[in-house]
Each structure stands twice: as structure tokens, then as C-alpha cells.
PDB file of N, CA and C in Angstrom:
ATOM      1  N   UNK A   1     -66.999  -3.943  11.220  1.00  0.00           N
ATOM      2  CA  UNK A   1     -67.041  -3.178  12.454  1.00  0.00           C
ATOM      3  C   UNK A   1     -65.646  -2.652  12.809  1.00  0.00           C
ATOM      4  N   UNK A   2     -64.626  -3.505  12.261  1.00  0.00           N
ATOM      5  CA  UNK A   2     -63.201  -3.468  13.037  1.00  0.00           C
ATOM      6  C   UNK A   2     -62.494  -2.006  11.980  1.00  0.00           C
ATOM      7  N   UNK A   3     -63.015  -1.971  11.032  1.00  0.00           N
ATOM      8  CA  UNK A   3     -63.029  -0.840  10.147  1.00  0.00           C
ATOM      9  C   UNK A   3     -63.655   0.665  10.446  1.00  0.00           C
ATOM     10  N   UNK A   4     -64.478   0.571  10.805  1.00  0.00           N
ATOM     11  CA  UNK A   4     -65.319   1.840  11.432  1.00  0.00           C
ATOM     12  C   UNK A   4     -64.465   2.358  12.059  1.00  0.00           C
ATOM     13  N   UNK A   5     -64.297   1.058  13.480  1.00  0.00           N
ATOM     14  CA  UNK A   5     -63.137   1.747  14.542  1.00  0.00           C
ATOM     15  C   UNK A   5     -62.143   2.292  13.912  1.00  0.00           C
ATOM     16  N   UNK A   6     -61.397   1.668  13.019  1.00  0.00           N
ATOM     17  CA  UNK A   6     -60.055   2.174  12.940  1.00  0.00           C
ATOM     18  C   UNK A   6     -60.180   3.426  11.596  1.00  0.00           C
ATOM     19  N   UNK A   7     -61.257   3.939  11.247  1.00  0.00           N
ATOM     20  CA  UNK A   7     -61.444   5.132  10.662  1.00  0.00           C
ATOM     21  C   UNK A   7     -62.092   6.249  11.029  1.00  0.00           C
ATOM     22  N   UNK A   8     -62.815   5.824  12.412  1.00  0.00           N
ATOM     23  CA  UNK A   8     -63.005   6.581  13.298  1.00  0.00           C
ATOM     24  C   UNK A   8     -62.072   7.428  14.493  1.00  0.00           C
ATOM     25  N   UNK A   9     -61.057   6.085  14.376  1.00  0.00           N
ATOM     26  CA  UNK A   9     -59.734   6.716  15.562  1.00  0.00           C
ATOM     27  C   UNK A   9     -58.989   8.132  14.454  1.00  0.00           C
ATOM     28  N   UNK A  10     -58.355   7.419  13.431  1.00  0.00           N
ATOM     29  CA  UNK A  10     -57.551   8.077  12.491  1.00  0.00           C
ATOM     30  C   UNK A  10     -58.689   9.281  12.537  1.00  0.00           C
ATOM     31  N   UNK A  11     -59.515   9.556  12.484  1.00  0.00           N
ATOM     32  CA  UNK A  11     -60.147  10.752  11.780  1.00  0.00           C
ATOM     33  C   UNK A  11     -59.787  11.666  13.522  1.00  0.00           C
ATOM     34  N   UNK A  12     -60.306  11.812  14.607  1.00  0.00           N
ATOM     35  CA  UNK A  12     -59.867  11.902  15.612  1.00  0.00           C
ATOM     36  C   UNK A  12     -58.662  12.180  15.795  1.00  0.00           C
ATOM     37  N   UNK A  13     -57.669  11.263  15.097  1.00  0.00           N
ATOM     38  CA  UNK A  13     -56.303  11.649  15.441  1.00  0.00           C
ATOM     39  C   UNK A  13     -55.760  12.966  14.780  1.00  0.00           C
ATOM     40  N   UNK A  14     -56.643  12.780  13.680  1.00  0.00           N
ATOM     41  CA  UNK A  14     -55.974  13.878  12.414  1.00  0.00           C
ATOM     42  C   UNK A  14     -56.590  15.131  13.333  1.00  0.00           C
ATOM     43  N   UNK A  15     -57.640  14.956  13.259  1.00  0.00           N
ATOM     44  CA  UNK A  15     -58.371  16.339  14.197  1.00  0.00           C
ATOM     45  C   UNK A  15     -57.474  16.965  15.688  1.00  0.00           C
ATOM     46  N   UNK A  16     -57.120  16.104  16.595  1.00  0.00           N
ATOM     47  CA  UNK A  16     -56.407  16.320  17.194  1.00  0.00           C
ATOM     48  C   UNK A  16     -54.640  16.959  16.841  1.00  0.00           C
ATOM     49  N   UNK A  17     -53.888  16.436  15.423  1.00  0.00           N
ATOM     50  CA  UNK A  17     -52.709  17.043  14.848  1.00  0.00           C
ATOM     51  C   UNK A  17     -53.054  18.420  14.456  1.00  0.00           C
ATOM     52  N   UNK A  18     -54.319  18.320  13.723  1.00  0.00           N
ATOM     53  CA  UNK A  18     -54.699  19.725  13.405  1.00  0.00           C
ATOM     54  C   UNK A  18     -54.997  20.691  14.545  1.00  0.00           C
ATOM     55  N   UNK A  19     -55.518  20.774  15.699  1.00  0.00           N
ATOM     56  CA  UNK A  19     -55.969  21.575  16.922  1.00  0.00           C
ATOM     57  C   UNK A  19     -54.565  21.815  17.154  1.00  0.00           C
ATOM     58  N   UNK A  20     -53.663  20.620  17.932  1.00  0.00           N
ATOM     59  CA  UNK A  20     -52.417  21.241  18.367  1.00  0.00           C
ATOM     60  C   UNK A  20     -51.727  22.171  17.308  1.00  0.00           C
ATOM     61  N   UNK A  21     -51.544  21.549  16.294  1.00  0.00           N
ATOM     62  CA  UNK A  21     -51.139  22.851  15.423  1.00  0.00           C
ATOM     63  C   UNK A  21     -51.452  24.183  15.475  1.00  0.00           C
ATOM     64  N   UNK A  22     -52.770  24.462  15.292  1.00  0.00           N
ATOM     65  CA  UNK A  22     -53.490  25.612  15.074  1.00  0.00           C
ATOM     66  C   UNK A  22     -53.516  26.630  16.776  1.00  0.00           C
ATOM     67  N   UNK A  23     -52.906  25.440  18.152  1.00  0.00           N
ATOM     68  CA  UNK A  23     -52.863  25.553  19.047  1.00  0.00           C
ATOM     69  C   UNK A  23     -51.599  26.639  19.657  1.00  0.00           C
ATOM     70  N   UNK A  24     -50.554  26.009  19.000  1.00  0.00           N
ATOM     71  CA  UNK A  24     -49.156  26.148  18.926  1.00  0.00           C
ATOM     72  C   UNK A  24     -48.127  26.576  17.960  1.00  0.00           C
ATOM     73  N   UNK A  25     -47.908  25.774  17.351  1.00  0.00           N
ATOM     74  CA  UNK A  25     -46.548  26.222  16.104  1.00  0.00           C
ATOM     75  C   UNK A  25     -47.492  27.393  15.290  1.00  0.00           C
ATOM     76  N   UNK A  26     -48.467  27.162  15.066  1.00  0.00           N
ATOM     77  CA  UNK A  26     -49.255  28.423  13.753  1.00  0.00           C
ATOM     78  C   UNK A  26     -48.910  29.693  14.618  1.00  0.00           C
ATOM     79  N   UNK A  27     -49.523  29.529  16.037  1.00  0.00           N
ATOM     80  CA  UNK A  27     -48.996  31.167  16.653  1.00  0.00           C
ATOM     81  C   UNK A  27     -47.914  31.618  16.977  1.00  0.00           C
ATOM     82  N   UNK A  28     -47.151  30.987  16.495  1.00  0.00           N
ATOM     83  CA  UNK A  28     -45.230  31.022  16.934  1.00  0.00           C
ATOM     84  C   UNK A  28     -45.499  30.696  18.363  1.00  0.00           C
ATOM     85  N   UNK A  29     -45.773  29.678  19.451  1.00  0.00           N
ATOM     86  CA  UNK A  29     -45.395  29.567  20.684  1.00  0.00           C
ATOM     87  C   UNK A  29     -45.044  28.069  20.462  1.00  0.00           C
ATOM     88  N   UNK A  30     -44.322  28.105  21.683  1.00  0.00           N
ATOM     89  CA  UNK A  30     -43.720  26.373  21.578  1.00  0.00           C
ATOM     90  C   UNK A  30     -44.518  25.820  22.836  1.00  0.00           C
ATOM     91  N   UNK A  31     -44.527  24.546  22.162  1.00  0.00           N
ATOM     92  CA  UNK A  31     -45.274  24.087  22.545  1.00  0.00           C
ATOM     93  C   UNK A  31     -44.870  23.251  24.017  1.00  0.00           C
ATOM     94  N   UNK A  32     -45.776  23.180  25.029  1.00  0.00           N
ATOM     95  CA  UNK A  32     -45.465  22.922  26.248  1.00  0.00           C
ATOM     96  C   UNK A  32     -44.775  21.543  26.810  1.00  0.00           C
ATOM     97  N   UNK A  33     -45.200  20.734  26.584  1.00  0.00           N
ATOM     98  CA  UNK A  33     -44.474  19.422  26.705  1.00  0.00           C
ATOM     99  C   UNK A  33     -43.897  18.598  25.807  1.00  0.00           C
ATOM    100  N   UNK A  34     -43.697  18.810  24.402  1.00  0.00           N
ATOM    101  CA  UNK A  34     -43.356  18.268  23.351  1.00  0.00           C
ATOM    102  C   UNK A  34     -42.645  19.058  22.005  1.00  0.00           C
ATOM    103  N   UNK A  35     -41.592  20.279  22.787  1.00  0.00           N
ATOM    104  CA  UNK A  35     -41.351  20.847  22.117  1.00  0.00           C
ATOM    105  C   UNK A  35     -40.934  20.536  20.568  1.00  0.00           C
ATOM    106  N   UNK A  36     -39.960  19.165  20.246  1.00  0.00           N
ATOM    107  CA  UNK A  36     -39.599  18.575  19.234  1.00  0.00           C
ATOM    108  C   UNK A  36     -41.013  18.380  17.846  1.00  0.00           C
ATOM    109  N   UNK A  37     -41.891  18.316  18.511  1.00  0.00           N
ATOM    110  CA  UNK A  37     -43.324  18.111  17.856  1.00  0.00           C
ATOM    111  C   UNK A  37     -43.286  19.392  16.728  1.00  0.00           C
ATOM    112  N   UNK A  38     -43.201  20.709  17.922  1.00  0.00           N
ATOM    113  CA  UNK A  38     -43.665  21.965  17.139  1.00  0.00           C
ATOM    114  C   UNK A  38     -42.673  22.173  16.247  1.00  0.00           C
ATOM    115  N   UNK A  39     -41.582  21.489  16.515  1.00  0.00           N
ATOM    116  CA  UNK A  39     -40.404  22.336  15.589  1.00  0.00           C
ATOM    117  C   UNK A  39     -40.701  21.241  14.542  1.00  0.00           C
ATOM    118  N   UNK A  40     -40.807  20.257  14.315  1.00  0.00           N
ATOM    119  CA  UNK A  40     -41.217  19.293  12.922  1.00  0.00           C
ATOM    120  C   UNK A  40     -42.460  19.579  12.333  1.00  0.00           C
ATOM    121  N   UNK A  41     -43.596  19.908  12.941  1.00  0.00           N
ATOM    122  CA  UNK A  41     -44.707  20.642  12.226  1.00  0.00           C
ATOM    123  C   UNK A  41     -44.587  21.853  11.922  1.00  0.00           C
ATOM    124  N   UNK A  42     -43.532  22.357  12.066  1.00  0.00           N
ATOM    125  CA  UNK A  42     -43.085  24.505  11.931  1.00  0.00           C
ATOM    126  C   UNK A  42     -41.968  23.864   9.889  1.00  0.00           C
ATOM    127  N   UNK A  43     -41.644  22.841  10.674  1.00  0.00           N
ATOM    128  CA  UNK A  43     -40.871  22.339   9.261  1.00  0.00           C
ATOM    129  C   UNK A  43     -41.021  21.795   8.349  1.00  0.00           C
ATOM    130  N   UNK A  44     -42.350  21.123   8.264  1.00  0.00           N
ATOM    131  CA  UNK A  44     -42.884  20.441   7.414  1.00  0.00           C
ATOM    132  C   UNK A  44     -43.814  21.643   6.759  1.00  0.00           C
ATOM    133  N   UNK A  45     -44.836  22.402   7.540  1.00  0.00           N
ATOM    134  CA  UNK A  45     -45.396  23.506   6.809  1.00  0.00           C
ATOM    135  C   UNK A  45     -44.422  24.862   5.933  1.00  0.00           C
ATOM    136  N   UNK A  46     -43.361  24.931   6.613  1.00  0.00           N
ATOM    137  CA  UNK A  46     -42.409  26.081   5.746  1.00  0.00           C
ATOM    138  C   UNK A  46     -41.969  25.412   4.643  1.00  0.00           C
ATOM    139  N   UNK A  47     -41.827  23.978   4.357  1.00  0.00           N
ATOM    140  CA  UNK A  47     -41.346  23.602   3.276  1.00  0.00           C
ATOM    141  C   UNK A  47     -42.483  23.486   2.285  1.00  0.00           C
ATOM    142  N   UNK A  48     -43.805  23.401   2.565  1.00  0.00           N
ATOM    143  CA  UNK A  48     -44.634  23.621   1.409  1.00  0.00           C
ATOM    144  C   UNK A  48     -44.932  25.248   0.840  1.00  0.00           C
ATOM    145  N   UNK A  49     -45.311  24.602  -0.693  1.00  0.00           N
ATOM    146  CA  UNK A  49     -45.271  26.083  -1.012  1.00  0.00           C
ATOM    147  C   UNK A  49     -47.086  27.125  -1.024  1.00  0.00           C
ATOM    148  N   UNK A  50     -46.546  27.932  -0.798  1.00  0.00           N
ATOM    149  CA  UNK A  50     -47.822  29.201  -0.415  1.00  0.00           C
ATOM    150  C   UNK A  50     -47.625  30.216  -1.641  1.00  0.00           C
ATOM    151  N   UNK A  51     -48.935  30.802  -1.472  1.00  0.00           N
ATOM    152  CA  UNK A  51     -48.936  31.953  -2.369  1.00  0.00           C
ATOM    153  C   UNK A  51     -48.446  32.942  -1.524  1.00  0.00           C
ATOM    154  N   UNK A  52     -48.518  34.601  -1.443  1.00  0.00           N
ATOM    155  CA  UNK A  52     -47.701  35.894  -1.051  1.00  0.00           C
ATOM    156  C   UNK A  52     -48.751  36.559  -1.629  1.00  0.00           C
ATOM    157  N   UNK A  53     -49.436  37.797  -0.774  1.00  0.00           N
ATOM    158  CA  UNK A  53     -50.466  38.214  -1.179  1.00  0.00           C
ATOM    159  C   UNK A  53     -50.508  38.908  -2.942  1.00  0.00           C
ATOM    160  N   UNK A  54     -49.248  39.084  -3.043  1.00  0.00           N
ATOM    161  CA  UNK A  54     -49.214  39.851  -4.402  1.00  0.00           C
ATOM    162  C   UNK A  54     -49.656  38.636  -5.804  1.00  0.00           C
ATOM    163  N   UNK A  55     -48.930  37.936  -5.143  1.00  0.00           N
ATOM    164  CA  UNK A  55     -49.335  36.494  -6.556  1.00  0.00           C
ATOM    165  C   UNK A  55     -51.440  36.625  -5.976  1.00  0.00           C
ATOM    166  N   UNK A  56     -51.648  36.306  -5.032  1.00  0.00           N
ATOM    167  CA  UNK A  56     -53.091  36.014  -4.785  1.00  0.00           C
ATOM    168  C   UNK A  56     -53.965  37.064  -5.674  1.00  0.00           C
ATOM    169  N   UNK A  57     -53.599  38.974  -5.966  1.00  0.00           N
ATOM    170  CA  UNK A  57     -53.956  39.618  -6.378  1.00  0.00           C
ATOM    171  C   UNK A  57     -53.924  39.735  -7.902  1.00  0.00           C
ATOM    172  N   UNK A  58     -53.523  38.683  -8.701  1.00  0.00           N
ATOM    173  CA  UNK A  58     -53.558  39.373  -9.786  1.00  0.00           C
ATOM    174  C   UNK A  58     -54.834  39.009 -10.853  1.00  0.00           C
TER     175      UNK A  58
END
């Protein structure tokens, strides 16, 4: 039972990192009470790597 809970919170939590994200730092605005937040999730996503539409096209 004590398992459920605690994979039920985490899943919740993740859902909640993801909303504020998609809330805030993704649209370039900073974020309202926790500015330090947006600037470490703005930094952790620029350091992974992405494709550029031209690589996506070939």
C-alpha cells in the first residue's frame, strides 16, 4: 500500500514539474514566485541536445 502512495505522489509531482514548465520557462516568461526555478529548468533544457528543422528534413 505504502508503495502505491509513494508512486502515486511522484507521478503527480512529475506532472506538476511538467505543467509549470510548459506554464513558464517554455514561453520565455519568468516565473512568478520562484524565479530561480525557471532559470534552472531554462538550463537544464538548453543543455540537451535537439534537432533544427533542417537535420529533421532530410
Amino acid at each position: 500500500m505504502l508503495a502505491i502512495i509513494l508512486m502515486m505522489t511522484l507521478g503527480v509531482l512529475v506532472a506538476c514539474v511538467v505543467a509549470v514548465y510548459v506554464a513558464y520557462p517554455h514561453r520565455g516568461e519568468e516565473m512568478p514566485v520562484v524565479p530561480q526555478l525557471g532559470d534552472a529548468m531554462r538550463k537544464g533544457v538548453d543543455s540537451l541536445p535537439t534537432l533544427e528543422d533542417s537535420e529533421s528534413r532530410v
